[in-house]
N, C-alpha and C. Protein backbone atom coordinates (compact mmCIF):
# COMPACT_ATOMS: atom_id res chain seq x y z
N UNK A 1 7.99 -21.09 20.63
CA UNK A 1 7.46 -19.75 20.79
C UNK A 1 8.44 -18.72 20.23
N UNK A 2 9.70 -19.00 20.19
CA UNK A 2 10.61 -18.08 19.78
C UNK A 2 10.50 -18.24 18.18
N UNK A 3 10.31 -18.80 17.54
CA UNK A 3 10.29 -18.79 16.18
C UNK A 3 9.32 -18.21 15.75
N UNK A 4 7.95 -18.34 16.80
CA UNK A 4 6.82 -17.61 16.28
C UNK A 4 7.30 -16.01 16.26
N UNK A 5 7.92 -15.60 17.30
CA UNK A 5 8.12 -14.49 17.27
C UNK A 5 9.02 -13.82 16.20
N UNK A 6 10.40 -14.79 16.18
CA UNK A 6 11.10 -14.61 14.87
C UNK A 6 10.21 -14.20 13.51
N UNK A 7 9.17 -14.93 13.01
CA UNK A 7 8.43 -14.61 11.96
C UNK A 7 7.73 -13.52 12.05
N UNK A 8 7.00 -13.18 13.13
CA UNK A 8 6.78 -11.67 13.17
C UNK A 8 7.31 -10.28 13.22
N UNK A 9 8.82 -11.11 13.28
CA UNK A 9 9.71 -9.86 13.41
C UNK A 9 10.13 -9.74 12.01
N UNK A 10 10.43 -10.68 11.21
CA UNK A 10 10.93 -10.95 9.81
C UNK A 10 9.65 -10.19 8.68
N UNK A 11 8.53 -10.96 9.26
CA UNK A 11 7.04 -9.93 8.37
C UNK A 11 7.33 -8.94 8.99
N UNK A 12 7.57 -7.67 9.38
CA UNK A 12 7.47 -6.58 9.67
C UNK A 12 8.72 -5.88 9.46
N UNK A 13 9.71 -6.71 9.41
CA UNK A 13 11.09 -6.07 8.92
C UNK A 13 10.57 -5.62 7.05
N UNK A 14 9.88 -6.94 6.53
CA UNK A 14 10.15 -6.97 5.00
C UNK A 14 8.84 -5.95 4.69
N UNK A 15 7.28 -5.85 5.44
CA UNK A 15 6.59 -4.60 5.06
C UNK A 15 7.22 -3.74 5.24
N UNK A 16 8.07 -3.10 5.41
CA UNK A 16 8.56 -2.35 6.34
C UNK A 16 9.49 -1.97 5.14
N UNK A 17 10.53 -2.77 4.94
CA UNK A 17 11.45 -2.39 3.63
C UNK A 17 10.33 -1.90 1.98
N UNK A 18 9.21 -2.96 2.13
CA UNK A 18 8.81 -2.57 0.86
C UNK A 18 7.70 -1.42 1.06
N UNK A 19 7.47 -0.79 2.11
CA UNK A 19 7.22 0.37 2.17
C UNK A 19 7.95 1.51 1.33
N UNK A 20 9.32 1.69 2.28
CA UNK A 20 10.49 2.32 2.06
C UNK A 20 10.67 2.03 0.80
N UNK A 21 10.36 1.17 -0.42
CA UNK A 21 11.11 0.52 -1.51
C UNK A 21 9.80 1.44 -2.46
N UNK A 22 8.54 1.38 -1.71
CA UNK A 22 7.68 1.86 -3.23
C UNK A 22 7.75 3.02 -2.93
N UNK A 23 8.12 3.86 -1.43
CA UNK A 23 8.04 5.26 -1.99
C UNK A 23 9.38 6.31 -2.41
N UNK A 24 10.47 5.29 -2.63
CA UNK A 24 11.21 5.71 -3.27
C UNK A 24 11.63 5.62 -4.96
N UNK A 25 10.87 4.58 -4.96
CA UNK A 25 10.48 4.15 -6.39
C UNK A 25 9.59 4.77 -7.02
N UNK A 26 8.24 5.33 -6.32
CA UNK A 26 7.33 6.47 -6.70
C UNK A 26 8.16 7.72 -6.72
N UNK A 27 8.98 8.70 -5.41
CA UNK A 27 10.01 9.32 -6.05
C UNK A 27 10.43 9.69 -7.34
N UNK A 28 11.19 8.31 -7.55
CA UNK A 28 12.09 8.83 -8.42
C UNK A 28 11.23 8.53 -9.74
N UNK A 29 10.42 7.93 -10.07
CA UNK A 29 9.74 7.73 -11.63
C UNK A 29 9.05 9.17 -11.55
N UNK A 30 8.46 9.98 -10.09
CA UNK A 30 7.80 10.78 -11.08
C UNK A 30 8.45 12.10 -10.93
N UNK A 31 9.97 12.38 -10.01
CA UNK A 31 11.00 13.28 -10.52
C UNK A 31 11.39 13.26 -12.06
N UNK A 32 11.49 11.89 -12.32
CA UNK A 32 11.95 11.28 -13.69
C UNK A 32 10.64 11.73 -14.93
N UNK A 33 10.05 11.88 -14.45
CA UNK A 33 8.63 12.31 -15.18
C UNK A 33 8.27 13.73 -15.18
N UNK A 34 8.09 14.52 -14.09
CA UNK A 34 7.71 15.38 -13.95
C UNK A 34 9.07 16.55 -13.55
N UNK A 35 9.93 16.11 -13.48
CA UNK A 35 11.16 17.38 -12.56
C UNK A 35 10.59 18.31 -12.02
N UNK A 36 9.54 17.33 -11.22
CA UNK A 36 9.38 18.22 -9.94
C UNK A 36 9.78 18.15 -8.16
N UNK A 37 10.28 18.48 -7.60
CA UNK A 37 10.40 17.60 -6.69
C UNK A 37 9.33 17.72 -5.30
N UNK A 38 8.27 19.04 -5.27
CA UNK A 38 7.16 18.70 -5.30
C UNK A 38 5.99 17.56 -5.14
N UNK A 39 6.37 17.21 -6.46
CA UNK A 39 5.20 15.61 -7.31
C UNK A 39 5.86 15.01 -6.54
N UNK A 40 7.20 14.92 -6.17
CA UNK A 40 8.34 13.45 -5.98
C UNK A 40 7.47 13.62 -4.58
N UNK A 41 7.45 14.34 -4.25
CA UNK A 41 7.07 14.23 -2.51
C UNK A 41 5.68 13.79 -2.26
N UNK A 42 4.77 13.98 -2.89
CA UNK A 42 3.13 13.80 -3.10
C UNK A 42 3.22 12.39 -3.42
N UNK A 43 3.94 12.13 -4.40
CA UNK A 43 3.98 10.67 -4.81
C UNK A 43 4.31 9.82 -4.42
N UNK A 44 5.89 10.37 -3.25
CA UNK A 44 6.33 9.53 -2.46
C UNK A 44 5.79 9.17 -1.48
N UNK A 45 4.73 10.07 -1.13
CA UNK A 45 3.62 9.70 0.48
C UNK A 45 2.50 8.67 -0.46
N UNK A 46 2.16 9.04 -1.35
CA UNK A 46 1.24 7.90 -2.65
C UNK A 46 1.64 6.65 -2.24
N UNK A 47 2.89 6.45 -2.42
CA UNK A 47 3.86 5.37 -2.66
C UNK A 47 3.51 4.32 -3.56
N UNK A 48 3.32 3.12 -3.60
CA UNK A 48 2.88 1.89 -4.43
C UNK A 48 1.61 2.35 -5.13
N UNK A 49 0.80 3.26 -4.45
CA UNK A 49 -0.65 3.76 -5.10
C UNK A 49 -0.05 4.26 -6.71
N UNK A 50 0.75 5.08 -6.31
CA UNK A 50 1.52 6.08 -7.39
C UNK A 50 1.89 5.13 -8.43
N UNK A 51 2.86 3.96 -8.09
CA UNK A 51 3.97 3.19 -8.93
C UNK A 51 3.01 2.49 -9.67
N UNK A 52 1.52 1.88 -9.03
CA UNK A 52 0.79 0.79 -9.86
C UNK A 52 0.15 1.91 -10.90
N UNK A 53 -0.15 3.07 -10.44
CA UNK A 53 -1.07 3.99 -11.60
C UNK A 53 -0.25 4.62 -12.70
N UNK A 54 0.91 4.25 -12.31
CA UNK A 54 2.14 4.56 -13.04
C UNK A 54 2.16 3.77 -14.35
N UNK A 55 2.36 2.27 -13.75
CA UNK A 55 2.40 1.43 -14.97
C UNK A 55 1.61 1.04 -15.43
N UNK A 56 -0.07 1.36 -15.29
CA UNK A 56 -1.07 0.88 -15.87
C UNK A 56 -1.33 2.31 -16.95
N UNK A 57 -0.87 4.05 -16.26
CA UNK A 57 -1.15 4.60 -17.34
C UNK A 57 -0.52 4.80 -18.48
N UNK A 58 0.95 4.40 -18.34
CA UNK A 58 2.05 4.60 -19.10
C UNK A 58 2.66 3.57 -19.24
């Protein structure tokens, strides 16, 4: 039972980081894009939405 729990703690540690990971990555591509920091903030709540429409438009 403890391992089960271990794994639920481990899945939720790592959504959890790659949350944090796409909306700083949305951030900074569209500071890097736009010098706005504004967009950076819109984009950064976007997060992964932002980064995939990112590399499919550009």
């Amino acid at each position: 039972m403890a391992a089960q729990h271990e794994k639920g703690s481990a899945a939720k540690t790592a959504a959890k980081s790659g949350i944090t990971f796409g909306s700083a990555l949305a951030m900074v591509i569209s500071y890097t894009t736009w010098k706005s920091v504004g967009w950076a903030i819109v984009h950064g709540l976007m997060s992964w939405l932002y980064v995939i429409y990112f590399i499919l438009r550009y």
